[in-house]
N, C-alpha and C. Protein backbone atom coordinates (compact mmCIF):
# COMPACT_ATOMS: atom_id res chain seq x y z
N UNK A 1 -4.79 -15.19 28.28
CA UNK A 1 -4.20 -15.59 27.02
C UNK A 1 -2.70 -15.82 27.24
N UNK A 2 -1.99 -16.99 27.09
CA UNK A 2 -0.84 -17.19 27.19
C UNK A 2 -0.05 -16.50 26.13
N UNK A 3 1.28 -17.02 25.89
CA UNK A 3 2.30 -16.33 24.97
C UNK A 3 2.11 -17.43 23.62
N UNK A 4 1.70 -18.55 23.72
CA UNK A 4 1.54 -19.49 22.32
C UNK A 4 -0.38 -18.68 21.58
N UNK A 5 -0.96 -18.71 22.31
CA UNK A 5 -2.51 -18.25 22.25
C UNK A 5 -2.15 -17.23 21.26
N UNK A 6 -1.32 -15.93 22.02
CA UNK A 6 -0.97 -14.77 21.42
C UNK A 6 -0.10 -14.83 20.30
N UNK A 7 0.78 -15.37 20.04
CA UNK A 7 1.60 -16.09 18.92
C UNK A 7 0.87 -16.40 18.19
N UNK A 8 -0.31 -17.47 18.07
CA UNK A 8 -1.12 -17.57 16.91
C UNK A 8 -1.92 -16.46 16.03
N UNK A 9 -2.16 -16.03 17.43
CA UNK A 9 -3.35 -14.97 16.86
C UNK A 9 -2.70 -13.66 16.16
N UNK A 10 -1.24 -13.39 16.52
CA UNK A 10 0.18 -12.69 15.95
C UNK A 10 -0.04 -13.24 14.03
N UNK A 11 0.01 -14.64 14.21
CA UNK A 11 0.42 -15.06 12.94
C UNK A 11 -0.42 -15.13 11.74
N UNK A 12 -2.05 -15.44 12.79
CA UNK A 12 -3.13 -15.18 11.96
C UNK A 12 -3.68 -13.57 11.03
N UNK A 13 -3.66 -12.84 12.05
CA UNK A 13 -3.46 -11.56 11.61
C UNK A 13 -2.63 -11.35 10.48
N UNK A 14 -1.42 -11.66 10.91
CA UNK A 14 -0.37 -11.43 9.57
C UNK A 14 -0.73 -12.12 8.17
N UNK A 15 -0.86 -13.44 8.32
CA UNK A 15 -2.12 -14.26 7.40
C UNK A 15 -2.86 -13.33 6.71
N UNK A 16 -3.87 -12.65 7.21
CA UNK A 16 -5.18 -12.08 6.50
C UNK A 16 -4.55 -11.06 5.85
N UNK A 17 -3.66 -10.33 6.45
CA UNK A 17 -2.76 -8.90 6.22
C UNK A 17 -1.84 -9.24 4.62
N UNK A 18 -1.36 -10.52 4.67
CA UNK A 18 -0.79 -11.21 3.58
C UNK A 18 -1.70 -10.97 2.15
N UNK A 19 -3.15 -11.46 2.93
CA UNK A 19 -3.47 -12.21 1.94
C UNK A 19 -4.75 -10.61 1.26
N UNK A 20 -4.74 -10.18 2.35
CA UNK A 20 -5.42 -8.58 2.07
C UNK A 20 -4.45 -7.73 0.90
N UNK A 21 -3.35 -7.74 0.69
CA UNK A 21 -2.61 -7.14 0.23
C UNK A 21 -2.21 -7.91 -1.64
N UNK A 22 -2.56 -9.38 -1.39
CA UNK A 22 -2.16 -9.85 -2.84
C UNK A 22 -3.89 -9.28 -3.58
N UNK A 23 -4.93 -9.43 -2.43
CA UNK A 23 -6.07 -9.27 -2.91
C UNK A 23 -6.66 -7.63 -3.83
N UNK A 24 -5.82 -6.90 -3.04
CA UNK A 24 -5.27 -5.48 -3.63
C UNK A 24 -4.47 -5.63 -5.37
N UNK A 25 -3.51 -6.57 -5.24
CA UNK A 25 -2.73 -6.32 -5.79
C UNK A 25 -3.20 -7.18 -7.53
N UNK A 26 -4.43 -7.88 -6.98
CA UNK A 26 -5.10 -8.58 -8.23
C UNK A 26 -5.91 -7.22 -8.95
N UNK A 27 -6.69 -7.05 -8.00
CA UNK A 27 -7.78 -5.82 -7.92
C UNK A 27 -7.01 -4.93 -8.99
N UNK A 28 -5.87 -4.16 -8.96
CA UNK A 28 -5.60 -3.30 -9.92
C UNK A 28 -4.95 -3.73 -11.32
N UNK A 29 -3.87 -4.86 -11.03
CA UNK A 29 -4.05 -5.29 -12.33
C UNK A 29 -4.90 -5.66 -12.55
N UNK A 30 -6.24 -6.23 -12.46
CA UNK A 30 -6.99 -6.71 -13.41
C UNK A 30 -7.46 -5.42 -13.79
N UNK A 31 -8.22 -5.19 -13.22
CA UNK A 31 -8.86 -3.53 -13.73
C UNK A 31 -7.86 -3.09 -14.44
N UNK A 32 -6.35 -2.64 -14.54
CA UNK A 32 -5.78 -2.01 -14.93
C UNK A 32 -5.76 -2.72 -16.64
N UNK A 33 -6.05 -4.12 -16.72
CA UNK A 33 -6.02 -4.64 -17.74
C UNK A 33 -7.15 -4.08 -18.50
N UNK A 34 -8.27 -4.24 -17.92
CA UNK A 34 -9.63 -3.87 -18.33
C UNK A 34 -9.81 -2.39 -18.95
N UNK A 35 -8.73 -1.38 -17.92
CA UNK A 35 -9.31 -0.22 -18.53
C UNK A 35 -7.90 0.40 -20.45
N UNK A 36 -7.46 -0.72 -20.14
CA UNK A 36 -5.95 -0.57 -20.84
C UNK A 36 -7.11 -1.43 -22.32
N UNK A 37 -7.39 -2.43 -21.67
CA UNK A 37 -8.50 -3.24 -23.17
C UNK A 37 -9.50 -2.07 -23.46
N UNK A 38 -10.45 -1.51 -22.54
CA UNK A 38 -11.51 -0.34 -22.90
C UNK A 38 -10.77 0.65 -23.75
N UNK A 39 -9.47 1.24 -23.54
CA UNK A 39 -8.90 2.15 -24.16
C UNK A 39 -8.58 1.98 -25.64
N UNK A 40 -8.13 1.07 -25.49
CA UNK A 40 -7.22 0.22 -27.00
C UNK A 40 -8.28 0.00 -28.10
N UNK A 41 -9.94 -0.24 -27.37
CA UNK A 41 -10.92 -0.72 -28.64
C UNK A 41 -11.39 0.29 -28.68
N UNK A 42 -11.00 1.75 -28.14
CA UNK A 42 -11.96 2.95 -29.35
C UNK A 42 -12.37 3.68 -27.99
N UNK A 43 -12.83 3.49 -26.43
CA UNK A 43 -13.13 3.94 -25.90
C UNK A 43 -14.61 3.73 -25.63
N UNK A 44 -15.32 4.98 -25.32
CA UNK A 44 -16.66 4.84 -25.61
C UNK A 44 -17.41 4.37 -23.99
N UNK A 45 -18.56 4.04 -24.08
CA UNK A 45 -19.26 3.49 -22.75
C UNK A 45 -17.61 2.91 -21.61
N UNK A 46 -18.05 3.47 -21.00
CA UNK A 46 -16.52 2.81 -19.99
C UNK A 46 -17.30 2.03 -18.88
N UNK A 47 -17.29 0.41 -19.59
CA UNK A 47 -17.49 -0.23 -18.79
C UNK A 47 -16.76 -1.41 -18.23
N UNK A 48 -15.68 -0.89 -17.71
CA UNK A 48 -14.31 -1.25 -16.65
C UNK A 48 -15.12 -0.79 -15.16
N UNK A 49 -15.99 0.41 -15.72
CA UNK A 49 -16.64 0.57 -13.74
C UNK A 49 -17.21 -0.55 -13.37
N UNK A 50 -18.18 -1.16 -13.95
CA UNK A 50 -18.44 -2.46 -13.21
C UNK A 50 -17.67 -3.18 -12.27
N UNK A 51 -16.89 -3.61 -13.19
CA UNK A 51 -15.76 -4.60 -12.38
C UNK A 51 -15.20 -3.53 -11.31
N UNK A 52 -14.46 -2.32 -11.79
CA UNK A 52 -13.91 -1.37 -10.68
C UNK A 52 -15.24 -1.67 -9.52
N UNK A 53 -16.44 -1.15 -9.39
CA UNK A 53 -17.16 -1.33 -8.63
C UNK A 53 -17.51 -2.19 -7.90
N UNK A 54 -18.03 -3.34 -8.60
CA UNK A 54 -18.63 -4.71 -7.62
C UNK A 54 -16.78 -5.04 -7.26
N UNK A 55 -15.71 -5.21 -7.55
CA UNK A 55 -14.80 -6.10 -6.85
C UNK A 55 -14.31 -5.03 -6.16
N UNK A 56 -14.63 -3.53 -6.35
CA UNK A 56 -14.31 -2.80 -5.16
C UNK A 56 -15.13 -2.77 -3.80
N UNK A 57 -15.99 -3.41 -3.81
CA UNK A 57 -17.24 -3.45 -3.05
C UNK A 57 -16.54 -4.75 -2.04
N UNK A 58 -16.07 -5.77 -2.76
CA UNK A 58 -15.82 -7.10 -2.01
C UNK A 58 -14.37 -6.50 -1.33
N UNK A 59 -13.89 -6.14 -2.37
CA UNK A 59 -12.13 -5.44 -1.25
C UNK A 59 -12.56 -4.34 -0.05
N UNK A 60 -13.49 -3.55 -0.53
CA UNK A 60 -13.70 -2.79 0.94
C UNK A 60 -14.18 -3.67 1.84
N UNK A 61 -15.22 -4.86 1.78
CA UNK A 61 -15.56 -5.59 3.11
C UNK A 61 -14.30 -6.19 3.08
N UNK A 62 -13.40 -6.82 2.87
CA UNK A 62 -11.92 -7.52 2.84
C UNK A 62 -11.18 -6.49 3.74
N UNK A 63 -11.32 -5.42 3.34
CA UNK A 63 -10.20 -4.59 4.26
C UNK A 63 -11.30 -4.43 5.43
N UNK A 64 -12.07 -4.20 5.19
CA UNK A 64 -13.14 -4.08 6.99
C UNK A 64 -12.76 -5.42 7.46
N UNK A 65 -12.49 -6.44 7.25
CA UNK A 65 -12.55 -7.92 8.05
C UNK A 65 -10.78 -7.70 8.36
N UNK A 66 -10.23 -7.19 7.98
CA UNK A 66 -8.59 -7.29 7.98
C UNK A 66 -8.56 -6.62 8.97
């Protein structure tokens, strides 16, 4: 592997690492929206886990591929 080979693969990494981190950063605001809306209408069945769940499901394989 040369020094350009390794340079890419430097930049790609950083790429996914980028893009792992905004993917985080959707993940809680949205939920955070969701459980802030669940709260505000009375409470009750808390179903914000869904979403917490299935898009926590896709961020854990996201961080396994990162």
């Amino acid at each position: 592997m040369n020094d350009e080979e390794r340079r890419e693969a430097a930049v790609k990494r950083l790429k996914y690492k980028r893009d792992f981190r905004n993917h985080v950063a959707a993940y809680v605001l949205v939920d955070a929206l969701l459980v802030t809306i669940w709260a505000f209408s009375g409470g009750g069945y808390f179903w914000p886990i869904w979403s917490i769940a299935g898009w926590g499901i896709g961020l854990a394989f996201n961080a396994w591929a990162v």
